[in-house]
PDB file of N, CA and C in Angstrom:
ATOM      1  N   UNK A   1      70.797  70.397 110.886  1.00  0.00           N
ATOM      2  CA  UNK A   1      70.938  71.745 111.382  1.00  0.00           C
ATOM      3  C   UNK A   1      69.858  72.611 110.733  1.00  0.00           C
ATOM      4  N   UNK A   2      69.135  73.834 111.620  1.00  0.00           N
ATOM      5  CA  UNK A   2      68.296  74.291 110.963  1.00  0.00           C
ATOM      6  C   UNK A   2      68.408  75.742 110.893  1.00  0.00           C
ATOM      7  N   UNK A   3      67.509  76.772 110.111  1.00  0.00           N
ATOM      8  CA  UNK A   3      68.732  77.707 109.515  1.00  0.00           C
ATOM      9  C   UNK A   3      69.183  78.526 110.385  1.00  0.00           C
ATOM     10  N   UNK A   4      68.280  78.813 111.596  1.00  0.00           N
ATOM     11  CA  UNK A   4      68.211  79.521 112.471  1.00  0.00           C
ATOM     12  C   UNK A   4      69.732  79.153 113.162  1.00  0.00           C
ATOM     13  N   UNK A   5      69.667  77.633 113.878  1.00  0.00           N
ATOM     14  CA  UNK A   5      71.087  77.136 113.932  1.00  0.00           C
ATOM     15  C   UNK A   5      72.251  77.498 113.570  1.00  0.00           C
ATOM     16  N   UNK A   6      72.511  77.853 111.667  1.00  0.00           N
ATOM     17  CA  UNK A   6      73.056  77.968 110.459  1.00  0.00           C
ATOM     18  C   UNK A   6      73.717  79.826 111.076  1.00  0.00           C
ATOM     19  N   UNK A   7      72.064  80.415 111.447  1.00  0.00           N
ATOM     20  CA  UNK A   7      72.400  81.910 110.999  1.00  0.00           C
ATOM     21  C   UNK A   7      73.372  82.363 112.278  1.00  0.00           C
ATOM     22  N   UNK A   8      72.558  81.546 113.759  1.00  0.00           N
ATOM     23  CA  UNK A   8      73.300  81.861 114.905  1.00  0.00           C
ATOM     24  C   UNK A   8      74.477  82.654 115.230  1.00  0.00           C
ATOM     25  N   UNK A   9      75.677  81.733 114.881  1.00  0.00           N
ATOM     26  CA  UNK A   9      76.978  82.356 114.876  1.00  0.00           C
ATOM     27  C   UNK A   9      77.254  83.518 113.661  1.00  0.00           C
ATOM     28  N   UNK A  10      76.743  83.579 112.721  1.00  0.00           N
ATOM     29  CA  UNK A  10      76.948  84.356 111.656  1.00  0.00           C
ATOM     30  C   UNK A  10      76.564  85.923 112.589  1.00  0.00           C
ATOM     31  N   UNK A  11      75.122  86.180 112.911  1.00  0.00           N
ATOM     32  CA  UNK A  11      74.527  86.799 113.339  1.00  0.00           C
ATOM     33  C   UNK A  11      75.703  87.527 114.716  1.00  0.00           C
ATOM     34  N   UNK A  12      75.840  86.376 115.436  1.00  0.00           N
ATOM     35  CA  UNK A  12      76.530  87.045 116.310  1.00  0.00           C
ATOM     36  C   UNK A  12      77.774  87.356 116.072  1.00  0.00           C
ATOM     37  N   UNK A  13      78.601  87.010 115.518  1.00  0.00           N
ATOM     38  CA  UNK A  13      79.982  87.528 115.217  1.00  0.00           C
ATOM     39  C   UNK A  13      80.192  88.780 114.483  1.00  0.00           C
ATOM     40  N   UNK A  14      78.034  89.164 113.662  1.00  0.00           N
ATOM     41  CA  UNK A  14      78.368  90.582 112.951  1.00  0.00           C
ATOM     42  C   UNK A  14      78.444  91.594 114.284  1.00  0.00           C
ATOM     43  N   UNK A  15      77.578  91.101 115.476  1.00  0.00           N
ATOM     44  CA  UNK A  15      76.790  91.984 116.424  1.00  0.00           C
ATOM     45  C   UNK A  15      78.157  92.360 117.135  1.00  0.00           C
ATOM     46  N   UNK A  16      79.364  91.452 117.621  1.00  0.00           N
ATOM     47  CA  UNK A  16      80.669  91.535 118.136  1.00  0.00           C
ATOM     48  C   UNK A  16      81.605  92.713 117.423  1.00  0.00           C
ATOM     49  N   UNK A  17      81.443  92.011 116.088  1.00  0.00           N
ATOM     50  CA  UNK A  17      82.531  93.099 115.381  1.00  0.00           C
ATOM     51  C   UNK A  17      81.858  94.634 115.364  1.00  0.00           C
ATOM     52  N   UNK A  18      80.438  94.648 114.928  1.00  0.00           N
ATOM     53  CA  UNK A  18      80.286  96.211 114.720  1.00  0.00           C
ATOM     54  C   UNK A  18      79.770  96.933 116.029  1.00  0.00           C
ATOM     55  N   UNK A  19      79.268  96.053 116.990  1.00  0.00           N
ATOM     56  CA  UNK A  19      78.754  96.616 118.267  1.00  0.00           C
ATOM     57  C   UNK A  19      77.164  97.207 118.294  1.00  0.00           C
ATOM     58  N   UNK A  20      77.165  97.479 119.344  1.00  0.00           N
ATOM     59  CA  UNK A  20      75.345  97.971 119.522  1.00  0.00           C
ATOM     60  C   UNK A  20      75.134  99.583 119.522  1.00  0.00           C
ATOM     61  N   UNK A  21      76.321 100.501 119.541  1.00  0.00           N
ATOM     62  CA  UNK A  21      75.865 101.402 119.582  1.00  0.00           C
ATOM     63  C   UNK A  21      75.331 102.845 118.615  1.00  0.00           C
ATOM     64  N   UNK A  22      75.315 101.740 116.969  1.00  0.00           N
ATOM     65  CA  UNK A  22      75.035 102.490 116.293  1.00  0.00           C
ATOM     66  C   UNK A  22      73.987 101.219 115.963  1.00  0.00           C
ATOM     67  N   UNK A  23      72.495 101.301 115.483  1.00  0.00           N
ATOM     68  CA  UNK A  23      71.507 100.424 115.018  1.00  0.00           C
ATOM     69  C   UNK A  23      71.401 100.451 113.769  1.00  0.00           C
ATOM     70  N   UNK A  24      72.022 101.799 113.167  1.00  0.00           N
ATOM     71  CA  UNK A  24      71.491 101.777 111.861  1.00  0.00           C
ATOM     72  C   UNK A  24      72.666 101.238 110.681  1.00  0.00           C
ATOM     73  N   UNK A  25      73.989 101.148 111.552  1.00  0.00           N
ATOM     74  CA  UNK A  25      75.454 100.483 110.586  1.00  0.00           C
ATOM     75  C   UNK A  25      75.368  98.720 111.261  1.00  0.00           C
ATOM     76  N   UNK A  26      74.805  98.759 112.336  1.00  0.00           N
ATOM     77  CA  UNK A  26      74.808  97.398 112.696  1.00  0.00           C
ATOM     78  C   UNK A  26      73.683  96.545 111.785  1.00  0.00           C
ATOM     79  N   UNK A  27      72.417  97.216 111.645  1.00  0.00           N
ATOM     80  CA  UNK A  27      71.327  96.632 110.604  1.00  0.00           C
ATOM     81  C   UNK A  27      71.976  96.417 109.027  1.00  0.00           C
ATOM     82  N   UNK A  28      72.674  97.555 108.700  1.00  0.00           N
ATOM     83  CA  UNK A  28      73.424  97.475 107.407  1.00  0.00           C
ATOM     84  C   UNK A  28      74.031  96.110 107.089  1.00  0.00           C
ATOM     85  N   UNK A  29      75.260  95.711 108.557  1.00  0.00           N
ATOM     86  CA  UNK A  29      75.802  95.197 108.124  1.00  0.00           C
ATOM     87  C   UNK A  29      75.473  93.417 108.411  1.00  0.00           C
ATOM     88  N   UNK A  30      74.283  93.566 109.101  1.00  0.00           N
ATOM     89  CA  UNK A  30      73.144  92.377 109.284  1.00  0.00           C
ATOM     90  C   UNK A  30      72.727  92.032 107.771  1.00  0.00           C
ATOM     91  N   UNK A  31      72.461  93.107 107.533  1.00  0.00           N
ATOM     92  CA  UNK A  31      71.435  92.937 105.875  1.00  0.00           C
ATOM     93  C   UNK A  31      72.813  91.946 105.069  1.00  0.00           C
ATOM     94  N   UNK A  32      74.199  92.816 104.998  1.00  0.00           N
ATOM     95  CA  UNK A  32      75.021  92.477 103.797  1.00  0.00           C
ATOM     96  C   UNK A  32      75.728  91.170 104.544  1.00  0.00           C
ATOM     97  N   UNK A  33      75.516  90.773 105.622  1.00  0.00           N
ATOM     98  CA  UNK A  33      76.480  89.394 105.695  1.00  0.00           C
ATOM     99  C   UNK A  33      75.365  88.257 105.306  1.00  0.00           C
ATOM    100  N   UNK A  34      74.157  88.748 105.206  1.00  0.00           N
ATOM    101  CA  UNK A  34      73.616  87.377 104.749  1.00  0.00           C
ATOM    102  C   UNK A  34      73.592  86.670 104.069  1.00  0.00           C
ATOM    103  N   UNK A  35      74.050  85.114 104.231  1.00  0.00           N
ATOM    104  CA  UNK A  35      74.940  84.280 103.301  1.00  0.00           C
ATOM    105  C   UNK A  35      73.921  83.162 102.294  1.00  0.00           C
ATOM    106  N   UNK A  36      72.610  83.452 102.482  1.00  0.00           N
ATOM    107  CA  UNK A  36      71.939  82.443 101.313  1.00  0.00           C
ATOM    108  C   UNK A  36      71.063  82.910 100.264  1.00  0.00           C
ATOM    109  N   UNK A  37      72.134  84.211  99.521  1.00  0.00           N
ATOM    110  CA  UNK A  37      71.361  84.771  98.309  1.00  0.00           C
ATOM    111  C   UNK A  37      70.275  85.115  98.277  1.00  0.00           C
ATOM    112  N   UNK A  38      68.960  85.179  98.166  1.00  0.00           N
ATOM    113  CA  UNK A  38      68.006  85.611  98.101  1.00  0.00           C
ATOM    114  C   UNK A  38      67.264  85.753  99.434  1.00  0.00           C
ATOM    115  N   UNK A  39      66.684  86.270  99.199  1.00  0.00           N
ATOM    116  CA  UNK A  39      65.910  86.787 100.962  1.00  0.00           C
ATOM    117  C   UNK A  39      64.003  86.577 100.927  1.00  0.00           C
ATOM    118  N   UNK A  40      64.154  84.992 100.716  1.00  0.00           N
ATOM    119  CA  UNK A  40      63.212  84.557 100.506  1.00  0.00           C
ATOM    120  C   UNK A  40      62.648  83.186 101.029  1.00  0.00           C
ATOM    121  N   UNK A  41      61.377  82.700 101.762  1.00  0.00           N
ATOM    122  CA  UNK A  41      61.147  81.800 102.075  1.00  0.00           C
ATOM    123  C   UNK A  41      61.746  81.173 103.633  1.00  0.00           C
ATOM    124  N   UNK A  42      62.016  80.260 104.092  1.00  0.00           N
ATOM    125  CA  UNK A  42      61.904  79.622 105.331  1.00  0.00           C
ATOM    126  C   UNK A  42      63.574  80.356 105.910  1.00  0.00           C
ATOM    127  N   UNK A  43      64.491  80.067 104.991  1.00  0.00           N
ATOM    128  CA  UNK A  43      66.013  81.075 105.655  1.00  0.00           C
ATOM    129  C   UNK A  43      65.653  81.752 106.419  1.00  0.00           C
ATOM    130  N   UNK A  44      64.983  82.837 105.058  1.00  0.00           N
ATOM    131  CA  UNK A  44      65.531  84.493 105.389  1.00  0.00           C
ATOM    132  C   UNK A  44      64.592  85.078 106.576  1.00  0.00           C
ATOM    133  N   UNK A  45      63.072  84.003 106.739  1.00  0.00           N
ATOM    134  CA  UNK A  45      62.550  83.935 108.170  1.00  0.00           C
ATOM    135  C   UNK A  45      63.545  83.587 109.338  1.00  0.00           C
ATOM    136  N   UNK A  46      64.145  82.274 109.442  1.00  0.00           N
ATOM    137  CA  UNK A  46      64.878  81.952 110.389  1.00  0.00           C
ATOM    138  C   UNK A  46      66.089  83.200 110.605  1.00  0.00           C
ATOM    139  N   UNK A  47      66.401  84.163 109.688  1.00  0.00           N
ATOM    140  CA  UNK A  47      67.531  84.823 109.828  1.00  0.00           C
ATOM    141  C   UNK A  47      66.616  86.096 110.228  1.00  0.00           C
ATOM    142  N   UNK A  48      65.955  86.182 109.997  1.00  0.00           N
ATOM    143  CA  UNK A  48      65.611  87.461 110.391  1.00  0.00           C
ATOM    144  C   UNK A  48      64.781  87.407 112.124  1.00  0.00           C
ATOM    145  N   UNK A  49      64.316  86.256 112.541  1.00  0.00           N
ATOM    146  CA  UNK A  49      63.976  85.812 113.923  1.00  0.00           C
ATOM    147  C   UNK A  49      65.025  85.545 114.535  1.00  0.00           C
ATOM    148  N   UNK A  50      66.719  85.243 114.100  1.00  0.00           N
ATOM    149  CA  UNK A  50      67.662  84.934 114.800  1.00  0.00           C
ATOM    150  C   UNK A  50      67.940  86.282 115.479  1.00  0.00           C
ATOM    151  N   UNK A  51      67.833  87.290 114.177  1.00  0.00           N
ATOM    152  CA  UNK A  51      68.372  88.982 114.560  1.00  0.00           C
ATOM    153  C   UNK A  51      67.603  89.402 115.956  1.00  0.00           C
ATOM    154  N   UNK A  52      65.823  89.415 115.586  1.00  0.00           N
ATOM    155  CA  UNK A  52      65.233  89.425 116.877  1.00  0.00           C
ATOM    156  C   UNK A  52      66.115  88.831 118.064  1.00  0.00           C
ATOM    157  N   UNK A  53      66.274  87.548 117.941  1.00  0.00           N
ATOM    158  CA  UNK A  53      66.251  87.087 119.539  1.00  0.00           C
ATOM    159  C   UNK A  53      67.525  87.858 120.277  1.00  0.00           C
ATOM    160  N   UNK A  54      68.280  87.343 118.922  1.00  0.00           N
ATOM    161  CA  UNK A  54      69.611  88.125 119.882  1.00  0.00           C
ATOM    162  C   UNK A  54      70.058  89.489 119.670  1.00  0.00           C
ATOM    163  N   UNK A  55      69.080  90.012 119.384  1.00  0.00           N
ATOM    164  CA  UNK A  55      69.126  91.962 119.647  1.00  0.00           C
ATOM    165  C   UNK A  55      68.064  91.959 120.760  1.00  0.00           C
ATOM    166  N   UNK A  56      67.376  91.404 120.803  1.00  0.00           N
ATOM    167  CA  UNK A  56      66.529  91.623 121.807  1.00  0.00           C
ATOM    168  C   UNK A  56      65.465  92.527 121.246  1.00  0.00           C
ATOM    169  N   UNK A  57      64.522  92.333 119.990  1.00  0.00           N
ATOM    170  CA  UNK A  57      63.559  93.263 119.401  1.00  0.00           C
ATOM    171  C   UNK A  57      62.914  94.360 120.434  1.00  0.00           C
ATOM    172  N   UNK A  58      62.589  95.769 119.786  1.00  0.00           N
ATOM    173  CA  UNK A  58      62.166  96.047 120.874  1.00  0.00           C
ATOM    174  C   UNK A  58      60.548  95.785 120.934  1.00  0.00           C
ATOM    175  N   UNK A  59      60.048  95.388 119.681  1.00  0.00           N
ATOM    176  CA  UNK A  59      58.561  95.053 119.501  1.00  0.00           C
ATOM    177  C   UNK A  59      58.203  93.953 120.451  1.00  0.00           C
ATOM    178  N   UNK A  60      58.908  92.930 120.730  1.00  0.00           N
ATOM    179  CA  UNK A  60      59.213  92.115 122.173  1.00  0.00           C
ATOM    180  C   UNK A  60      58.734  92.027 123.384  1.00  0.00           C
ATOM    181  N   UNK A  61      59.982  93.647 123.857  1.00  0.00           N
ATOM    182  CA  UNK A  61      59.330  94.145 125.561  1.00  0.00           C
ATOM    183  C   UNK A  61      57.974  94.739 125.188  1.00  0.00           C
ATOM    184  N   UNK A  62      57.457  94.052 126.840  1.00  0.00           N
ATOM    185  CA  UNK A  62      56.071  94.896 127.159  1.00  0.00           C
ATOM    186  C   UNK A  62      55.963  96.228 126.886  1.00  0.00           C
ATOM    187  N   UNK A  63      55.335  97.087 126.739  1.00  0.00           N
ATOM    188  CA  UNK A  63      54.985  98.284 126.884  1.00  0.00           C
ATOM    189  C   UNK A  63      54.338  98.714 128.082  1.00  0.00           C
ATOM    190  N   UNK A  64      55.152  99.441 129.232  1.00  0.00           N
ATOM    191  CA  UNK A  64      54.577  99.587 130.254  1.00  0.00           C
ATOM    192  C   UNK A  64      54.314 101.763 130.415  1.00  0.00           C
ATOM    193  N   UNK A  65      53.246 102.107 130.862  1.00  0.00           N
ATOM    194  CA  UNK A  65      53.064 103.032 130.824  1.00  0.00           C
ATOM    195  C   UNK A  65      52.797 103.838 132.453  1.00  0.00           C
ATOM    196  N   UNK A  66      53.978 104.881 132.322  1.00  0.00           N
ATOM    197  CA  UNK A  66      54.045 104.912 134.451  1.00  0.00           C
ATOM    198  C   UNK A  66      52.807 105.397 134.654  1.00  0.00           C
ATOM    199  N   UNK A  67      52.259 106.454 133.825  1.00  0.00           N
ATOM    200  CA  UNK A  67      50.951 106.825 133.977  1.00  0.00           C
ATOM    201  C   UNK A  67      49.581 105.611 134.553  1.00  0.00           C
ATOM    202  N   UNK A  68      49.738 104.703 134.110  1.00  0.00           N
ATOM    203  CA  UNK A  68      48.545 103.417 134.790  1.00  0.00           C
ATOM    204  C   UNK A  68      48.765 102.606 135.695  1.00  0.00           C
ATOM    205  N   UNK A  69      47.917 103.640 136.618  1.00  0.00           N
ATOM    206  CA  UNK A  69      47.742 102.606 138.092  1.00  0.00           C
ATOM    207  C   UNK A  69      47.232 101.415 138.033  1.00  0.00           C
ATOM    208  N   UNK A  70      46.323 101.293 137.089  1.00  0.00           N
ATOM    209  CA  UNK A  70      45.322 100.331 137.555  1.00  0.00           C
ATOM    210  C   UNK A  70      46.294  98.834 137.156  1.00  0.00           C
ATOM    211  N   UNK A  71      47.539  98.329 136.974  1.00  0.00           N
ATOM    212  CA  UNK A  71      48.099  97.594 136.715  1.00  0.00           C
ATOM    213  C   UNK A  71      48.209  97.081 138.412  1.00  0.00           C
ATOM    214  N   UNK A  72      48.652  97.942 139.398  1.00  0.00           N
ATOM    215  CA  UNK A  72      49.257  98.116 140.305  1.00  0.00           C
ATOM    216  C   UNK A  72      48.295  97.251 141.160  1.00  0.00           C
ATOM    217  N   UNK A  73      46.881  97.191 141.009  1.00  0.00           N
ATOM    218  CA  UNK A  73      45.946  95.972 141.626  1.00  0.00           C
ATOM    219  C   UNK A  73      46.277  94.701 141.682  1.00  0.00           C
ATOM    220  N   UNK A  74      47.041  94.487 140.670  1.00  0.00           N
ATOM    221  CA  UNK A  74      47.260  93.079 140.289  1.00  0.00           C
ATOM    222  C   UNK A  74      48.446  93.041 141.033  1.00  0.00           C
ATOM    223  N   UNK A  75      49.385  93.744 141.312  1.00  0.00           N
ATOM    224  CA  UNK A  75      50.769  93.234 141.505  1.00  0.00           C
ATOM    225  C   UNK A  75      51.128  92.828 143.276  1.00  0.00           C
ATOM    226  N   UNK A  76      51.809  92.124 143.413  1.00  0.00           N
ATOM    227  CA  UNK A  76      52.167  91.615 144.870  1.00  0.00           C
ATOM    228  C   UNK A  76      52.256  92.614 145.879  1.00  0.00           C
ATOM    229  N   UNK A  77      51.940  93.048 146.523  1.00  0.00           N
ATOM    230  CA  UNK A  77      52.371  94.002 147.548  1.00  0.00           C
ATOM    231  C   UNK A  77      53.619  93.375 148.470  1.00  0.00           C
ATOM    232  N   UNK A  78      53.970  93.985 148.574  1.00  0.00           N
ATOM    233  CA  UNK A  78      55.789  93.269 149.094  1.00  0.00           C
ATOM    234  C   UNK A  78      56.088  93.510 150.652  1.00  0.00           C
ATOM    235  N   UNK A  79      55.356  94.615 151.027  1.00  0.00           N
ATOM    236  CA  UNK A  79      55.006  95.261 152.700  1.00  0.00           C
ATOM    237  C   UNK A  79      53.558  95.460 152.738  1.00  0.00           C
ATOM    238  N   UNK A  80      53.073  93.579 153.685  1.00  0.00           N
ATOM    239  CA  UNK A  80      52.071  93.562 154.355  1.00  0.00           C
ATOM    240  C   UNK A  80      51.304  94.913 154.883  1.00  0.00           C
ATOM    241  N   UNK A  81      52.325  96.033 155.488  1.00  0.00           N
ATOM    242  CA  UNK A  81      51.281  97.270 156.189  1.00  0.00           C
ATOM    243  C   UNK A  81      50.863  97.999 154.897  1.00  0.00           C
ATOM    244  N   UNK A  82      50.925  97.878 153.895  1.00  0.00           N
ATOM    245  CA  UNK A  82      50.673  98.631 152.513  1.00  0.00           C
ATOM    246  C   UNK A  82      49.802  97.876 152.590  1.00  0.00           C
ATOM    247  N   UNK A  83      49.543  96.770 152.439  1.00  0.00           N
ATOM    248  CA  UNK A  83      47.673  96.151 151.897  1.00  0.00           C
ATOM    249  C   UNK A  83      46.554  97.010 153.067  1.00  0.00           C
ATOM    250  N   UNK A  84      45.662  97.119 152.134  1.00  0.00           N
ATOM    251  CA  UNK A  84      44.377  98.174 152.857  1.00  0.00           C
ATOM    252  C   UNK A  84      43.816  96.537 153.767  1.00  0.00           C
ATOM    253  N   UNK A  85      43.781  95.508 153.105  1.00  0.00           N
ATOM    254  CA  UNK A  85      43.116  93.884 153.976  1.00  0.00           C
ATOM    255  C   UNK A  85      44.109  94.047 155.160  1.00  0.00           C
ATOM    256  N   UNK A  86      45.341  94.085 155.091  1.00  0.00           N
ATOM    257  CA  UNK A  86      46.042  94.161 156.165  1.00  0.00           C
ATOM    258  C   UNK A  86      45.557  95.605 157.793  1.00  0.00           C
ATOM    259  N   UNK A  87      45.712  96.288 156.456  1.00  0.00           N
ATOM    260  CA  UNK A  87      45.131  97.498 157.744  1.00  0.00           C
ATOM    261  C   UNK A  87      43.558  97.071 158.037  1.00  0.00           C
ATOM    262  N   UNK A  88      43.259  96.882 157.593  1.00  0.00           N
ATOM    263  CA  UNK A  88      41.894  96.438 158.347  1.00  0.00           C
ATOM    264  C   UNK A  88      41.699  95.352 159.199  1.00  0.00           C
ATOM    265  N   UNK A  89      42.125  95.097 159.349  1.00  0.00           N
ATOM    266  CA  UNK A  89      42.544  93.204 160.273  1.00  0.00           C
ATOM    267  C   UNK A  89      42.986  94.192 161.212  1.00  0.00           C
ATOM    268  N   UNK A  90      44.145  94.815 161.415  1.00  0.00           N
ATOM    269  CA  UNK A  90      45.207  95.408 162.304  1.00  0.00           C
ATOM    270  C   UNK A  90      44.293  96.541 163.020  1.00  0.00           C
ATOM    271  N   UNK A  91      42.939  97.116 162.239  1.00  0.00           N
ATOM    272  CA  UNK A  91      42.289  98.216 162.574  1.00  0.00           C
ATOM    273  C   UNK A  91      40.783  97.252 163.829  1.00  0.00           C
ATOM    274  N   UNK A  92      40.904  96.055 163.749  1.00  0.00           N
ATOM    275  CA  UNK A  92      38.999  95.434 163.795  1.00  0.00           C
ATOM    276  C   UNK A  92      40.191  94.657 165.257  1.00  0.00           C
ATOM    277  N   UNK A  93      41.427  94.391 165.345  1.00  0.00           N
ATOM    278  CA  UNK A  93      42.010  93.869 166.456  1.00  0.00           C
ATOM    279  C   UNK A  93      42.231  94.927 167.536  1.00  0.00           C
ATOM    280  N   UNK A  94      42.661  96.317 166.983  1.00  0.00           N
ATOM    281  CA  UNK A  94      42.763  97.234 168.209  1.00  0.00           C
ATOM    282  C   UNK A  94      41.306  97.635 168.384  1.00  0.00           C
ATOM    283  N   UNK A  95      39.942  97.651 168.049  1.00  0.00           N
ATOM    284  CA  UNK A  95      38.895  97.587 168.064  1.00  0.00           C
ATOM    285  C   UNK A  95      38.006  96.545 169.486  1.00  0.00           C
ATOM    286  N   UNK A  96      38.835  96.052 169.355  1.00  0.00           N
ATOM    287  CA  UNK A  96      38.563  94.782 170.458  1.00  0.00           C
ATOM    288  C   UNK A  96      38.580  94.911 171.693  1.00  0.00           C
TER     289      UNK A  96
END
């Protein structure tokens, strides 16, 4: 078993009992259930990457900013009459 394994259930049974809607009594009580004394070396990594996964860090999510279009090039267009290639095909056929 490895510690991450080890911290799993620990981790989550603090996140159950104290809940998500205070971060700063839920971190508290993250810090004080940790069960292998010193907070040092390969553990207290695995325990502290367990907290990440299952809080869901927010250092994690992307950072998306509504202000930048220029993302919006890249992304799928979902309604064919929205592509400008589309209107132009549709524009060079009534042309005909």
């Amino acid at each position: 078993m490895s510690w991450a394994d080890a911290a799993a259930p620990i981790v989550a049974q603090v996140i159950r009992q104290v809940g998500r809607t205070d971060m700063r009594v839920l971190r508290k009580a993250l810090a004080d259930a940790y069960p292998w004394g010193e907070r040092e070396n390969a553990r207290y990594k695995a325990w502290l990457v367990e907290i990440r996964r299952q809080l869901g860090h927010p250092l994690n999510a992307p950072r998306a900013d509504p202000a930048n279009r220029q993302l919006d090039l890249f992304n799928h267009v979902k309604n064919p009459a929205q592509s400008s290639r589309f209107r132009i095909q549709a524009e060079d056929k009534e042309l005909r």
